[in-house]
PDB file of N, CA and C in Angstrom:
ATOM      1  N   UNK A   1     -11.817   8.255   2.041  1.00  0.00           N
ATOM      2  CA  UNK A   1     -10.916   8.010   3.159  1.00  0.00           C
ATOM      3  C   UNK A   1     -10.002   6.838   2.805  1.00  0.00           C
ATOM      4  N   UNK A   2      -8.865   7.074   3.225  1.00  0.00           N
ATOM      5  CA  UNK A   2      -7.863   5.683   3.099  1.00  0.00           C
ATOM      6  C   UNK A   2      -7.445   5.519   4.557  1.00  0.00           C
ATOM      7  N   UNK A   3      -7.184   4.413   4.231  1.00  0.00           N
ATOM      8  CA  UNK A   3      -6.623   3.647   5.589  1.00  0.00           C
ATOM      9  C   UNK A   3      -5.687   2.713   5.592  1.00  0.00           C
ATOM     10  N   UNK A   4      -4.824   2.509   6.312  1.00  0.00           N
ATOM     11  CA  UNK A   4      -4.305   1.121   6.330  1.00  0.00           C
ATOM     12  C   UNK A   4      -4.211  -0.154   6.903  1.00  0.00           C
ATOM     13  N   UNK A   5      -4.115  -1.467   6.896  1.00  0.00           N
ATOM     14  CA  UNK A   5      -4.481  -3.087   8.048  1.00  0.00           C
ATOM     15  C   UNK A   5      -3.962  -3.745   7.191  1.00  0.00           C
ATOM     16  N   UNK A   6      -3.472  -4.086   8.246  1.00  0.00           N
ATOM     17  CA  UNK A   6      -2.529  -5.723   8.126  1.00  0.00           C
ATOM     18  C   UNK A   6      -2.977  -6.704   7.351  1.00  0.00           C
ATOM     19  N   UNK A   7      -2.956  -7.345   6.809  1.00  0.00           N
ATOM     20  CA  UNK A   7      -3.356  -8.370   5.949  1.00  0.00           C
ATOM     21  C   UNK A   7      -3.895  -9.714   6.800  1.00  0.00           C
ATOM     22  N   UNK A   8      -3.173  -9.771   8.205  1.00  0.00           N
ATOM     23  CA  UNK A   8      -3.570 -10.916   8.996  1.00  0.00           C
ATOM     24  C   UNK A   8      -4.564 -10.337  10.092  1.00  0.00           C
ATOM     25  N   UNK A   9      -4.844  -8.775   9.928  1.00  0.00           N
ATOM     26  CA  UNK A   9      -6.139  -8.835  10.977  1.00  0.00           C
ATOM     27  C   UNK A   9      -7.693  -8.722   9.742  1.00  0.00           C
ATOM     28  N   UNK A  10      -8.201  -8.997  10.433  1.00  0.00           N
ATOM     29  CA  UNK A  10      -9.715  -9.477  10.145  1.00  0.00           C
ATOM     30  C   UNK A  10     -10.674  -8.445   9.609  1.00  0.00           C
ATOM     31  N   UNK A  11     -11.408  -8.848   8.615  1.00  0.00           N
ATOM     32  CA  UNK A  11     -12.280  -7.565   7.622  1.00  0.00           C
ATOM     33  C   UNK A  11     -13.104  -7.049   7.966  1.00  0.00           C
ATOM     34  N   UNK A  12     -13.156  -6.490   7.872  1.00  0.00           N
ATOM     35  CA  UNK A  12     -15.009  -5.389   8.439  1.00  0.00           C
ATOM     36  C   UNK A  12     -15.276  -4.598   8.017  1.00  0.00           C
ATOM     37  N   UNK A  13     -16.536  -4.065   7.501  1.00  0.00           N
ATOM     38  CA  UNK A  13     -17.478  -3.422   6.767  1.00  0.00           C
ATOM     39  C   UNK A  13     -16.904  -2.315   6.925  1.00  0.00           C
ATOM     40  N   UNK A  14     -16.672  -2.199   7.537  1.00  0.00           N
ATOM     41  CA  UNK A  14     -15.901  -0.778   8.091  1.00  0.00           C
ATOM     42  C   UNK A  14     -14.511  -0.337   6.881  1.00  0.00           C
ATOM     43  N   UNK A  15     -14.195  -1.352   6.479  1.00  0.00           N
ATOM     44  CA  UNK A  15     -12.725  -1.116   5.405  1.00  0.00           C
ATOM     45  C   UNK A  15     -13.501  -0.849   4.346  1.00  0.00           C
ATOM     46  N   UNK A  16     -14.431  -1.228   3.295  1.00  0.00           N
ATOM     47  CA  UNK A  16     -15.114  -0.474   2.034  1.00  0.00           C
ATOM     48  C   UNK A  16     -13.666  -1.412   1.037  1.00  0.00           C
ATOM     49  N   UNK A  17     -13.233  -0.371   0.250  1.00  0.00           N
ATOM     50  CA  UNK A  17     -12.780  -1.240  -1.012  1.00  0.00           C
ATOM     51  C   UNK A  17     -11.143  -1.551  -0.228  1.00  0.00           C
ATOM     52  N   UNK A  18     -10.716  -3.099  -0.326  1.00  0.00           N
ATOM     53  CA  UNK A  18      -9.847  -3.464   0.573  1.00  0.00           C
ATOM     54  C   UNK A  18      -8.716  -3.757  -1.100  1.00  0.00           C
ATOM     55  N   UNK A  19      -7.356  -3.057  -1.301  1.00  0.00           N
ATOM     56  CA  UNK A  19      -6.354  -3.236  -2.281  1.00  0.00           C
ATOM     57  C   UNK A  19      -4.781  -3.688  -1.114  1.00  0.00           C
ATOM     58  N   UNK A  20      -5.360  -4.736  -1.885  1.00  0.00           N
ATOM     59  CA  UNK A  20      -3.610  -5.246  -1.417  1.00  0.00           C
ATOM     60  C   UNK A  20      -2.413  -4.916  -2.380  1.00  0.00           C
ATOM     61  N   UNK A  21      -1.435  -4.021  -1.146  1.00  0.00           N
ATOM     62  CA  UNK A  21      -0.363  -3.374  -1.755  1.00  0.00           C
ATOM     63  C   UNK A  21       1.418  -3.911  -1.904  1.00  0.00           C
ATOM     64  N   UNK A  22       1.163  -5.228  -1.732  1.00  0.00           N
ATOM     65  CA  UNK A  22       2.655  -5.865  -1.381  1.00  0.00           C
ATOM     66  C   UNK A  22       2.746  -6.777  -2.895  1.00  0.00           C
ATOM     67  N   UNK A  23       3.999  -6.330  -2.782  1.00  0.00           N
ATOM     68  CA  UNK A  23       4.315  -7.199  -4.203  1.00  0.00           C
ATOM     69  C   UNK A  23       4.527  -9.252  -4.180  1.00  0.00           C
ATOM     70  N   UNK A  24       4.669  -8.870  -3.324  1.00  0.00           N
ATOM     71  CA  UNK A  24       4.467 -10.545  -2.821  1.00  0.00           C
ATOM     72  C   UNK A  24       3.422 -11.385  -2.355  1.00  0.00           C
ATOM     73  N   UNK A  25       2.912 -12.319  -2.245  1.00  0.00           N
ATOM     74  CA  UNK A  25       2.168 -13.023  -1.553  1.00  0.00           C
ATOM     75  C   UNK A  25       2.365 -12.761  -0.347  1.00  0.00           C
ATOM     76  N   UNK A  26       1.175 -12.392   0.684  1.00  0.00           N
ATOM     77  CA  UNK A  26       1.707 -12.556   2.188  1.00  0.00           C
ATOM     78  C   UNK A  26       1.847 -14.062   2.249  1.00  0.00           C
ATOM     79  N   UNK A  27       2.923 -14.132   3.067  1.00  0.00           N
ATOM     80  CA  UNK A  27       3.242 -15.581   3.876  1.00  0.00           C
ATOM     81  C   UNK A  27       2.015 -15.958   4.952  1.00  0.00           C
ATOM     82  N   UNK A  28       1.801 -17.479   4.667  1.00  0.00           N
ATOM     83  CA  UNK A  28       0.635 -18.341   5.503  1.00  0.00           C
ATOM     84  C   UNK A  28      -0.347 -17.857   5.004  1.00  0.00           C
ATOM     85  N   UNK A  29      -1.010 -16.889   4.519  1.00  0.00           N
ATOM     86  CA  UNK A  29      -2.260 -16.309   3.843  1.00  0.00           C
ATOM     87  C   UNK A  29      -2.783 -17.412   2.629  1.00  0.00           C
ATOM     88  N   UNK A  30      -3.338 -17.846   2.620  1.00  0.00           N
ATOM     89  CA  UNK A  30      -4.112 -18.330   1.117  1.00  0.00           C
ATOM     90  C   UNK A  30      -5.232 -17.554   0.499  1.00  0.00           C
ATOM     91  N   UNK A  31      -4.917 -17.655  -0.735  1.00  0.00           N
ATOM     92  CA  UNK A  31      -6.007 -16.737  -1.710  1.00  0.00           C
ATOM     93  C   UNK A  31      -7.324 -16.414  -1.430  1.00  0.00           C
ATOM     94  N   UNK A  32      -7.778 -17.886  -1.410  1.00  0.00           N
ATOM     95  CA  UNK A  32      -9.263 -18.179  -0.872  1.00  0.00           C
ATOM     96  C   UNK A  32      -9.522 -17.238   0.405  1.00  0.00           C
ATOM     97  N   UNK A  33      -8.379 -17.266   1.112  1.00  0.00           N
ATOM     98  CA  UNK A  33      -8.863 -16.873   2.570  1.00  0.00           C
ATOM     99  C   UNK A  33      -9.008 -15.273   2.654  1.00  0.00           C
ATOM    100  N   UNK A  34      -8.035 -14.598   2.015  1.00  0.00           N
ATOM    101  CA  UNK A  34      -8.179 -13.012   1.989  1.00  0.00           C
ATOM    102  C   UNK A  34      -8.618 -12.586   1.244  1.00  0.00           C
ATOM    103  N   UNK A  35     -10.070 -11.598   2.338  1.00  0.00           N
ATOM    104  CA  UNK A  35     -11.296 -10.823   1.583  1.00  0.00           C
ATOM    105  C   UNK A  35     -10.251  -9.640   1.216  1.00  0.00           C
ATOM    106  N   UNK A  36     -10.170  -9.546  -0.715  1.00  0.00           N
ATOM    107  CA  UNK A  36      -9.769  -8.518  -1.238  1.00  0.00           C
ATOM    108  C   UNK A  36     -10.427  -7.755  -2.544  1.00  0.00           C
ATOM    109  N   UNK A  37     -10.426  -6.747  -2.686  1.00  0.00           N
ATOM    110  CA  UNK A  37     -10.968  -7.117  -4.011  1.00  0.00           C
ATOM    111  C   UNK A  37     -10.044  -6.166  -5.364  1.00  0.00           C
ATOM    112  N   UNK A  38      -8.555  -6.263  -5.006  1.00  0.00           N
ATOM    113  CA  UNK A  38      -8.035  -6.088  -6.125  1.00  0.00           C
ATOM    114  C   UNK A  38      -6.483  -6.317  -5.599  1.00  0.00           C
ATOM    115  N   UNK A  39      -5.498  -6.345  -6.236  1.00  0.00           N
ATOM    116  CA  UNK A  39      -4.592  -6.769  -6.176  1.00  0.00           C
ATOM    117  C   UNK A  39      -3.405  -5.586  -7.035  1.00  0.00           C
ATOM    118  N   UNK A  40      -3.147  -4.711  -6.094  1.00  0.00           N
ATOM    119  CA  UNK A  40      -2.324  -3.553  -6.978  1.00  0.00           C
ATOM    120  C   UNK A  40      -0.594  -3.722  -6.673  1.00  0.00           C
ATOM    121  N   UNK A  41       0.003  -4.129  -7.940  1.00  0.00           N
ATOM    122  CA  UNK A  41       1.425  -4.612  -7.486  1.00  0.00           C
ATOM    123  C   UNK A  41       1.818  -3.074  -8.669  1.00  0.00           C
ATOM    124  N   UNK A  42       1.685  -2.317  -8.893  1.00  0.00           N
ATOM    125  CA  UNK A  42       2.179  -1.331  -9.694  1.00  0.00           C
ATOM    126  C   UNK A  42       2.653  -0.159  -8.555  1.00  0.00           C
ATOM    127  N   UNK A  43       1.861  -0.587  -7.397  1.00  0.00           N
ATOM    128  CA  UNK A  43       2.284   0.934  -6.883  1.00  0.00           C
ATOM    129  C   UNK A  43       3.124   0.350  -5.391  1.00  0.00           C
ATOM    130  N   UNK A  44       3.516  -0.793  -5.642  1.00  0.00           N
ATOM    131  CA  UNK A  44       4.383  -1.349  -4.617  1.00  0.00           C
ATOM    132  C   UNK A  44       5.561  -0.778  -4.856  1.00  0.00           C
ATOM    133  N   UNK A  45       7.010  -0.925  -4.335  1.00  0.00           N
ATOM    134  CA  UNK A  45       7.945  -0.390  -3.881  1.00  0.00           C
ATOM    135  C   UNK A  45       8.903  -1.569  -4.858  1.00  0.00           C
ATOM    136  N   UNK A  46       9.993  -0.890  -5.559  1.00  0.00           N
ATOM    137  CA  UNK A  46      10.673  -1.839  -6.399  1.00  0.00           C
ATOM    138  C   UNK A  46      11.205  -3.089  -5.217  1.00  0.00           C
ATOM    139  N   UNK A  47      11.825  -4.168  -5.835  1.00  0.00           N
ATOM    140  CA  UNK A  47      12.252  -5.417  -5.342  1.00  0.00           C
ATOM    141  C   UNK A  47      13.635  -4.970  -4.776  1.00  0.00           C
ATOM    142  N   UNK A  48      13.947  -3.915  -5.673  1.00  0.00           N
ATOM    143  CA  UNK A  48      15.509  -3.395  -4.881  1.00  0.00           C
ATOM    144  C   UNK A  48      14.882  -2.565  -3.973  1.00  0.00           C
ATOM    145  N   UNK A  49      14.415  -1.753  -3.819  1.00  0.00           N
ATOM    146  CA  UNK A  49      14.136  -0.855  -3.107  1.00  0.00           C
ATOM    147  C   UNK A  49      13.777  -1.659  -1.342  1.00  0.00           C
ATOM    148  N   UNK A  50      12.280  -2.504  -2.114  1.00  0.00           N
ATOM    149  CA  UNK A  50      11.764  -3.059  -0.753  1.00  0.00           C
ATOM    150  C   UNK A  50      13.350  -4.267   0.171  1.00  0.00           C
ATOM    151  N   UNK A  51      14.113  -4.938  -0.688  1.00  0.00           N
ATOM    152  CA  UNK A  51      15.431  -5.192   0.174  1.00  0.00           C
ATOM    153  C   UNK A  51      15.852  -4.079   0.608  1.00  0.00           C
ATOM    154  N   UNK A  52      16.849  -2.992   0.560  1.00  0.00           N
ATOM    155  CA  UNK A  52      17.340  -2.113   0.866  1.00  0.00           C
ATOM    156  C   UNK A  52      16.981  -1.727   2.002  1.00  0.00           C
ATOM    157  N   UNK A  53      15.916  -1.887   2.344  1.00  0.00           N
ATOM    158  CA  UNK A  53      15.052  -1.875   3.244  1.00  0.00           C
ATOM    159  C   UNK A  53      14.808  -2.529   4.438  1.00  0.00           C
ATOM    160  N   UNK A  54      14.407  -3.506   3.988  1.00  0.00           N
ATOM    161  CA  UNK A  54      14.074  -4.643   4.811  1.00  0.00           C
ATOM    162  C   UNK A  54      15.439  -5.205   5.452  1.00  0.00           C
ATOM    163  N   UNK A  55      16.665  -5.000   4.296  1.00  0.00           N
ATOM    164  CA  UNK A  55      17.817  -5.011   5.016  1.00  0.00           C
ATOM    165  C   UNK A  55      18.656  -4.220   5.864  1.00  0.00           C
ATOM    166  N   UNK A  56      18.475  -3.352   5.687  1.00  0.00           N
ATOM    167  CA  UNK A  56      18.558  -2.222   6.878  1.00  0.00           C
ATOM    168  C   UNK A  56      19.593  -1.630   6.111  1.00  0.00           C
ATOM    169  N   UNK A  57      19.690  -1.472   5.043  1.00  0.00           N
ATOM    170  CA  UNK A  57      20.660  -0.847   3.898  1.00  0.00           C
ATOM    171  C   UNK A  57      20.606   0.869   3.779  1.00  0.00           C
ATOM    172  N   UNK A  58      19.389   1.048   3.771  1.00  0.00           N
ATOM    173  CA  UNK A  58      18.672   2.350   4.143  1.00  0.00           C
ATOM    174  C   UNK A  58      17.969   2.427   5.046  1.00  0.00           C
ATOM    175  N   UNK A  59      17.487   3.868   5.959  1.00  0.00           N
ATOM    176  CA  UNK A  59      16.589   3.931   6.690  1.00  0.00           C
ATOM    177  C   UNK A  59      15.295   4.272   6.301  1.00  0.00           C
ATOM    178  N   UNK A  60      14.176   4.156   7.039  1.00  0.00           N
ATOM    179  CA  UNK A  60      12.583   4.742   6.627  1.00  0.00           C
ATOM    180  C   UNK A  60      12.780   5.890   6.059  1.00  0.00           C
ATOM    181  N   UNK A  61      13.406   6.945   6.476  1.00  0.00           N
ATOM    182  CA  UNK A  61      13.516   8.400   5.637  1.00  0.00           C
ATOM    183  C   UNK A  61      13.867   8.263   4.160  1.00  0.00           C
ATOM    184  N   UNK A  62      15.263   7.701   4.003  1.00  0.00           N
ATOM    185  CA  UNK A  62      15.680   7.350   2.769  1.00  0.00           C
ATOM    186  C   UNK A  62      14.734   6.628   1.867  1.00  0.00           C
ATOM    187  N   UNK A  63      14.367   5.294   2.481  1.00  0.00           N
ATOM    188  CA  UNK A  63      12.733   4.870   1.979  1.00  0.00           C
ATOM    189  C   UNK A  63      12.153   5.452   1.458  1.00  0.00           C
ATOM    190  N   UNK A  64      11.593   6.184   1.890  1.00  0.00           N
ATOM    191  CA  UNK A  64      10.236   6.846   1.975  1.00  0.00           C
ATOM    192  C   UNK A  64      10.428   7.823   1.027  1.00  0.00           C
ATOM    193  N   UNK A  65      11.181   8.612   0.650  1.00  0.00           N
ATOM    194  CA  UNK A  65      11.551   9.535  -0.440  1.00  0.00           C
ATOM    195  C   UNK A  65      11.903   8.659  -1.988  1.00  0.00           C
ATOM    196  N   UNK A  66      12.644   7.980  -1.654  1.00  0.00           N
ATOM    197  CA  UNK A  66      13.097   7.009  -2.743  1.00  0.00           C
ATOM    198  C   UNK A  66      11.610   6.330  -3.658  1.00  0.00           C
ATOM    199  N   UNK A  67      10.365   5.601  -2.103  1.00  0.00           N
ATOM    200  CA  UNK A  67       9.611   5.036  -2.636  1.00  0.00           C
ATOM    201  C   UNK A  67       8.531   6.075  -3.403  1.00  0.00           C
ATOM    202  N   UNK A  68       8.592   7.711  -2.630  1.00  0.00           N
ATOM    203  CA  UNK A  68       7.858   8.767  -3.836  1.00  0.00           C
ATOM    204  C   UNK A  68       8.466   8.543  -4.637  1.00  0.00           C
ATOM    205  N   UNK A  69       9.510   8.660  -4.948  1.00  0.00           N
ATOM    206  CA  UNK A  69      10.190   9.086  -6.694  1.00  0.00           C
ATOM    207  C   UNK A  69       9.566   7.758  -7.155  1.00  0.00           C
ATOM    208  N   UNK A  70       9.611   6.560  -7.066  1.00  0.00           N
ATOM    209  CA  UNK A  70       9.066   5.769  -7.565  1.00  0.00           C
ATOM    210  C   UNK A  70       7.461   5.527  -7.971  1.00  0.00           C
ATOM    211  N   UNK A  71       6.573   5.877  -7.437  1.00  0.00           N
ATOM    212  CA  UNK A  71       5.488   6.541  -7.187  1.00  0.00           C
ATOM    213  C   UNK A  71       5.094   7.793  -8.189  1.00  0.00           C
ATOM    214  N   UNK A  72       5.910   8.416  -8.297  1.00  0.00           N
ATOM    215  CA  UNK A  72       5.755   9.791  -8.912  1.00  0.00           C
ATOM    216  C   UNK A  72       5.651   8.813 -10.787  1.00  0.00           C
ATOM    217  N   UNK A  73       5.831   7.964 -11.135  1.00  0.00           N
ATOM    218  CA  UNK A  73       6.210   7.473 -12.350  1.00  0.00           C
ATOM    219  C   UNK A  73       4.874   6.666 -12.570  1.00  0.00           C
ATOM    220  N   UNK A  74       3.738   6.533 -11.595  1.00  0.00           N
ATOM    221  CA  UNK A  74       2.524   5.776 -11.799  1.00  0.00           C
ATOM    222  C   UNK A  74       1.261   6.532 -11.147  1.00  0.00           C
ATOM    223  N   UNK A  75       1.209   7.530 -11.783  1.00  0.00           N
ATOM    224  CA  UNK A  75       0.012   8.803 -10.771  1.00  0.00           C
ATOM    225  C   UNK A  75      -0.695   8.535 -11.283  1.00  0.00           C
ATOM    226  N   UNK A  76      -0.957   8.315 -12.832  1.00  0.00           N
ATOM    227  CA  UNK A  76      -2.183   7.938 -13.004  1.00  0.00           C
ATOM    228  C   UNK A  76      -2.860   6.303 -12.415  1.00  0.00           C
ATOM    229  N   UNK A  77      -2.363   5.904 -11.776  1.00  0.00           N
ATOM    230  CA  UNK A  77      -3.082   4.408 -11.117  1.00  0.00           C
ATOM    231  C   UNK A  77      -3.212   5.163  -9.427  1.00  0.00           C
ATOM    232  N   UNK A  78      -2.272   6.074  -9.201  1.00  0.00           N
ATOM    233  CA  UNK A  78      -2.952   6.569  -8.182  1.00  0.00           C
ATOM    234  C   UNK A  78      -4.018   7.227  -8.117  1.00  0.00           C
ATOM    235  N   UNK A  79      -4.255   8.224  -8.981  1.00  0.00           N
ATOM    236  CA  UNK A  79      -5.709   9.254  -9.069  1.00  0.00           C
ATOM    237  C   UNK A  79      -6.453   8.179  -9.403  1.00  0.00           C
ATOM    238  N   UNK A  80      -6.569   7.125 -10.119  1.00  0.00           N
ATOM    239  CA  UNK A  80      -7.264   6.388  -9.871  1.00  0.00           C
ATOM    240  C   UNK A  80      -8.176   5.647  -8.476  1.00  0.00           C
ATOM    241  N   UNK A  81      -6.797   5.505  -7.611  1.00  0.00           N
ATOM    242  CA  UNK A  81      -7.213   5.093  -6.298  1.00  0.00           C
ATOM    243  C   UNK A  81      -7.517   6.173  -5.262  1.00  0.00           C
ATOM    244  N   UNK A  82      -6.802   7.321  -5.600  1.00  0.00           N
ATOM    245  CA  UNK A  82      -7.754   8.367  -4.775  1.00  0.00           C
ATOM    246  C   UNK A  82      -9.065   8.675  -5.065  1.00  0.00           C
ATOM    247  N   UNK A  83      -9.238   8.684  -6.542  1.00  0.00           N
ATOM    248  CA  UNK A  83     -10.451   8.843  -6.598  1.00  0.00           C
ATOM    249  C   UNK A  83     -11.848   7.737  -6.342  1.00  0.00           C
ATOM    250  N   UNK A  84     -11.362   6.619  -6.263  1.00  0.00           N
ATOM    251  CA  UNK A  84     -12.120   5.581  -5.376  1.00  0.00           C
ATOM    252  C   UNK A  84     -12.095   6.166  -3.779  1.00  0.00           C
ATOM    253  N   UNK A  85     -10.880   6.622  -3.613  1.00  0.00           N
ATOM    254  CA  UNK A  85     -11.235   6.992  -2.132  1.00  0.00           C
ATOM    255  C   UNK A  85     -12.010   8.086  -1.698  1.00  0.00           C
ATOM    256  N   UNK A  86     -12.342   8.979  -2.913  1.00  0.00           N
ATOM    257  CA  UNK A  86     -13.395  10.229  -2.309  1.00  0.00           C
ATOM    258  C   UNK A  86     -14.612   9.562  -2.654  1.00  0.00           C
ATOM    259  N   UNK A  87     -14.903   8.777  -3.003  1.00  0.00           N
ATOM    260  CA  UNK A  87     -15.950   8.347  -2.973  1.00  0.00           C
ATOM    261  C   UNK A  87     -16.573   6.864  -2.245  1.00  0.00           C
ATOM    262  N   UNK A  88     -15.736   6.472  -1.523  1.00  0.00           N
ATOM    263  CA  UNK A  88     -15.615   5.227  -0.374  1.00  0.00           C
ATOM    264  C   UNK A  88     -14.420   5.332   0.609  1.00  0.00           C
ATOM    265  N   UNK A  89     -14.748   4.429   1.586  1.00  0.00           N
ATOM    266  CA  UNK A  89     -13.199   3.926   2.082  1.00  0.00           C
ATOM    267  C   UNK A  89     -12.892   3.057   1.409  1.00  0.00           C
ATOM    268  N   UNK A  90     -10.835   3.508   1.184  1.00  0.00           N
ATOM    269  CA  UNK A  90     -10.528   2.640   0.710  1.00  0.00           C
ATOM    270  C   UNK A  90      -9.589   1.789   2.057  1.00  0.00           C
ATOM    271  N   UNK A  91      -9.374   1.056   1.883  1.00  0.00           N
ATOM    272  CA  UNK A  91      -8.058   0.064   2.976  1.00  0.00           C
ATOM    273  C   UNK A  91      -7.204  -0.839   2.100  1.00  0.00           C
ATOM    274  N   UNK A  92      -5.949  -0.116   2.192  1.00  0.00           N
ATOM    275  CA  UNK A  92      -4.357  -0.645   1.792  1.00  0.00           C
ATOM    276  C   UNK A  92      -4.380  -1.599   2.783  1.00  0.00           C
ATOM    277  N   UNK A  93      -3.945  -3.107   2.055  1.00  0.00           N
ATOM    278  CA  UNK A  93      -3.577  -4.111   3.137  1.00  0.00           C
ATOM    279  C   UNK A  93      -2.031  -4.413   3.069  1.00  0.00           C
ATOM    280  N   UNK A  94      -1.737  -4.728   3.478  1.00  0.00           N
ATOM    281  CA  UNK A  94      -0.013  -5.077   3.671  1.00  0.00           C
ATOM    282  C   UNK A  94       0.343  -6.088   4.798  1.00  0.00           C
ATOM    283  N   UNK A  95       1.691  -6.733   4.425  1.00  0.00           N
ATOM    284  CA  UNK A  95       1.844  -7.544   5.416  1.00  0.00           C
ATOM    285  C   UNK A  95       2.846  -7.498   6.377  1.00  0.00           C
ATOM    286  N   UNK A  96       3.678  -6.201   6.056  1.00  0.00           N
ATOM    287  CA  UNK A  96       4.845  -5.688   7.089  1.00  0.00           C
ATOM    288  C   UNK A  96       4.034  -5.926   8.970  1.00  0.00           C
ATOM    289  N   UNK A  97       5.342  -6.206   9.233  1.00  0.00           N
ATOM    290  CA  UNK A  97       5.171  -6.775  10.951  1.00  0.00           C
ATOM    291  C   UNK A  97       5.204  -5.202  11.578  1.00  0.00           C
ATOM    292  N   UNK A  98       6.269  -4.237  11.062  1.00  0.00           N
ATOM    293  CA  UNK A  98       5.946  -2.931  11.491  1.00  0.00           C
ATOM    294  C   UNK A  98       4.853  -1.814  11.182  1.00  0.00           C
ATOM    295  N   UNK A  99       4.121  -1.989  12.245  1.00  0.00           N
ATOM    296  CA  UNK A  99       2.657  -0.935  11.539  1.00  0.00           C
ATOM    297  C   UNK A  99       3.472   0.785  11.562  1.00  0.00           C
ATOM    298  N   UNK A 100       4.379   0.771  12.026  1.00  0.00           N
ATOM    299  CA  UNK A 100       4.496   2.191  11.992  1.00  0.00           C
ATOM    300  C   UNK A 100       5.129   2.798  11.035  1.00  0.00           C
ATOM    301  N   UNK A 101       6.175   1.761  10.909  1.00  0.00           N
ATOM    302  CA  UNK A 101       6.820   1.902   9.483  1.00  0.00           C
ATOM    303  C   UNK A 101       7.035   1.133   8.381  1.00  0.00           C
ATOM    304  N   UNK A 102       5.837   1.518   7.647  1.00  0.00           N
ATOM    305  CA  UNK A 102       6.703   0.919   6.126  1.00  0.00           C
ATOM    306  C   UNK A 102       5.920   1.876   4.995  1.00  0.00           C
ATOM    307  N   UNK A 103       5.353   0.686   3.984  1.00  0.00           N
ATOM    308  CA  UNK A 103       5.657   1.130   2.759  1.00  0.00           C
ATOM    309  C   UNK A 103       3.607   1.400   2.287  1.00  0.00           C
ATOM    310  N   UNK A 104       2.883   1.062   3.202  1.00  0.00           N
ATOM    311  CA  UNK A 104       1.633   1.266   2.677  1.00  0.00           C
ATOM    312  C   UNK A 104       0.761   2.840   3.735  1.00  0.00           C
ATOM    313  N   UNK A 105       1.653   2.774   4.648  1.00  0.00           N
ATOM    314  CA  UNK A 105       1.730   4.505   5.293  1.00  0.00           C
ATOM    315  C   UNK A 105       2.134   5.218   4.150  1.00  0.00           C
ATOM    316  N   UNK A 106       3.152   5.123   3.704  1.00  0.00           N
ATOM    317  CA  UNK A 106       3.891   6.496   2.362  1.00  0.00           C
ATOM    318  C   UNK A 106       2.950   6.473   1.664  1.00  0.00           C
ATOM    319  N   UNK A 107       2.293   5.236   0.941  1.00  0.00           N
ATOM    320  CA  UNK A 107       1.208   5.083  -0.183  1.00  0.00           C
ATOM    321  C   UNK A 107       0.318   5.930   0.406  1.00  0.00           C
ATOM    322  N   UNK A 108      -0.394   5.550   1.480  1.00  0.00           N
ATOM    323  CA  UNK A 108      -1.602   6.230   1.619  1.00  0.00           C
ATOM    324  C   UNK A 108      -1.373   7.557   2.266  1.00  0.00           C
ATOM    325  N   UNK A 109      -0.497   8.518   2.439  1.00  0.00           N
ATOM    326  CA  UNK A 109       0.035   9.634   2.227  1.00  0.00           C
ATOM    327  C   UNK A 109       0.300  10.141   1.044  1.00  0.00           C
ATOM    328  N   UNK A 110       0.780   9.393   0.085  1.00  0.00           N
ATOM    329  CA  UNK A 110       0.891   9.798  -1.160  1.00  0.00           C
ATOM    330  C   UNK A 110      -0.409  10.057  -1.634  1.00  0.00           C
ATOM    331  N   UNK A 111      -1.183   8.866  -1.567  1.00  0.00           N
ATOM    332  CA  UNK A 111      -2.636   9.028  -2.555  1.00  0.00           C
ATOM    333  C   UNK A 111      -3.458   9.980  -1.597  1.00  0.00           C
ATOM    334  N   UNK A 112      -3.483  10.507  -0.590  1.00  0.00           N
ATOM    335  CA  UNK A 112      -4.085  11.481   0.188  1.00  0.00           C
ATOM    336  C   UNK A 112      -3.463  12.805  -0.406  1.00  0.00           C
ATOM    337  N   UNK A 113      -2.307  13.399  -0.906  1.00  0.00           N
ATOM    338  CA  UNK A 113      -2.060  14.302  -1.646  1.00  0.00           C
ATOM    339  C   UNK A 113      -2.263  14.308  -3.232  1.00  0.00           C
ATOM    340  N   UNK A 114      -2.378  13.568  -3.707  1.00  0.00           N
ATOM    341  CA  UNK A 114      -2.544  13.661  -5.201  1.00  0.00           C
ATOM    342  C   UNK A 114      -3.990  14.458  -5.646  1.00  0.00           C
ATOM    343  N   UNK A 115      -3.702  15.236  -6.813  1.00  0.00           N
ATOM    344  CA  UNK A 115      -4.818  16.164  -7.169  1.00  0.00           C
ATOM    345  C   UNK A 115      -5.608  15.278  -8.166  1.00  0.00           C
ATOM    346  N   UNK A 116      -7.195  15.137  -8.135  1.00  0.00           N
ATOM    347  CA  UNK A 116      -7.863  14.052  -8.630  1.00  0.00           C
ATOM    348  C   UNK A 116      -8.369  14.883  -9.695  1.00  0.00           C
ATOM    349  N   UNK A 117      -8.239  15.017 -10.991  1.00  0.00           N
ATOM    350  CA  UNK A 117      -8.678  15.815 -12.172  1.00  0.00           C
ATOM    351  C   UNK A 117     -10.009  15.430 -12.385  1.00  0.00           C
TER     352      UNK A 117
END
């Protein structure tokens, strides 16, 4: 199972293997403080891309297609993480203020379709 949570709400047994998916440091977060246990900046969203974005340059649709094609170029680190996910929960953390839209929903849509060899 995958899932996704915020980086500023709180851990629970309930999340299983917790990968933080933002290419940045969340802001106010310190290291020490966030229970993670891996740190995946490969399958984040390019630096142009995530502006474009964030600037309102493009919309979520445009996003969201753009950030597959980008995606499509690192499957093998995804079957990787799907295949952690058939065998645990996994939980994508992120630190976007919009839970409805961004960039660790597409991920964990993406890695929910990928075929695990």
């Amino acid at each position: 199972m995958i899932q996704c949570k915020r980086v500023y709400d709180d851990a629970s047994k309930n999340d299983g293997y917790r990968i933080l998916v933002d290419r940045l440091w969340p802001r106010g977060v310190r290291k020490a403080d966030l229970a993670f246990d891996e740190w995946c900046k490969i399958l984040t969203p390019s630096s142009e891309l995530r502006k474009a974005f964030h600037g309102e340059t493009i919309d979520f649709a445009s996003f969201s297609d753009a950030y597959r094609e980008e995606l499509a170029q690192h499957e093998d680190e995804g079957r990787r993480i799907a295949a952690l996910a058939a065998q645990q929960t996994v939980t994508l953390l992120y630190s976007a203020k919009n839970t409805g839209q961004n960039h660790a929903l597409v991920l964990a849509d993406w890695l929910r379709h990928l075929k695990i060899s």
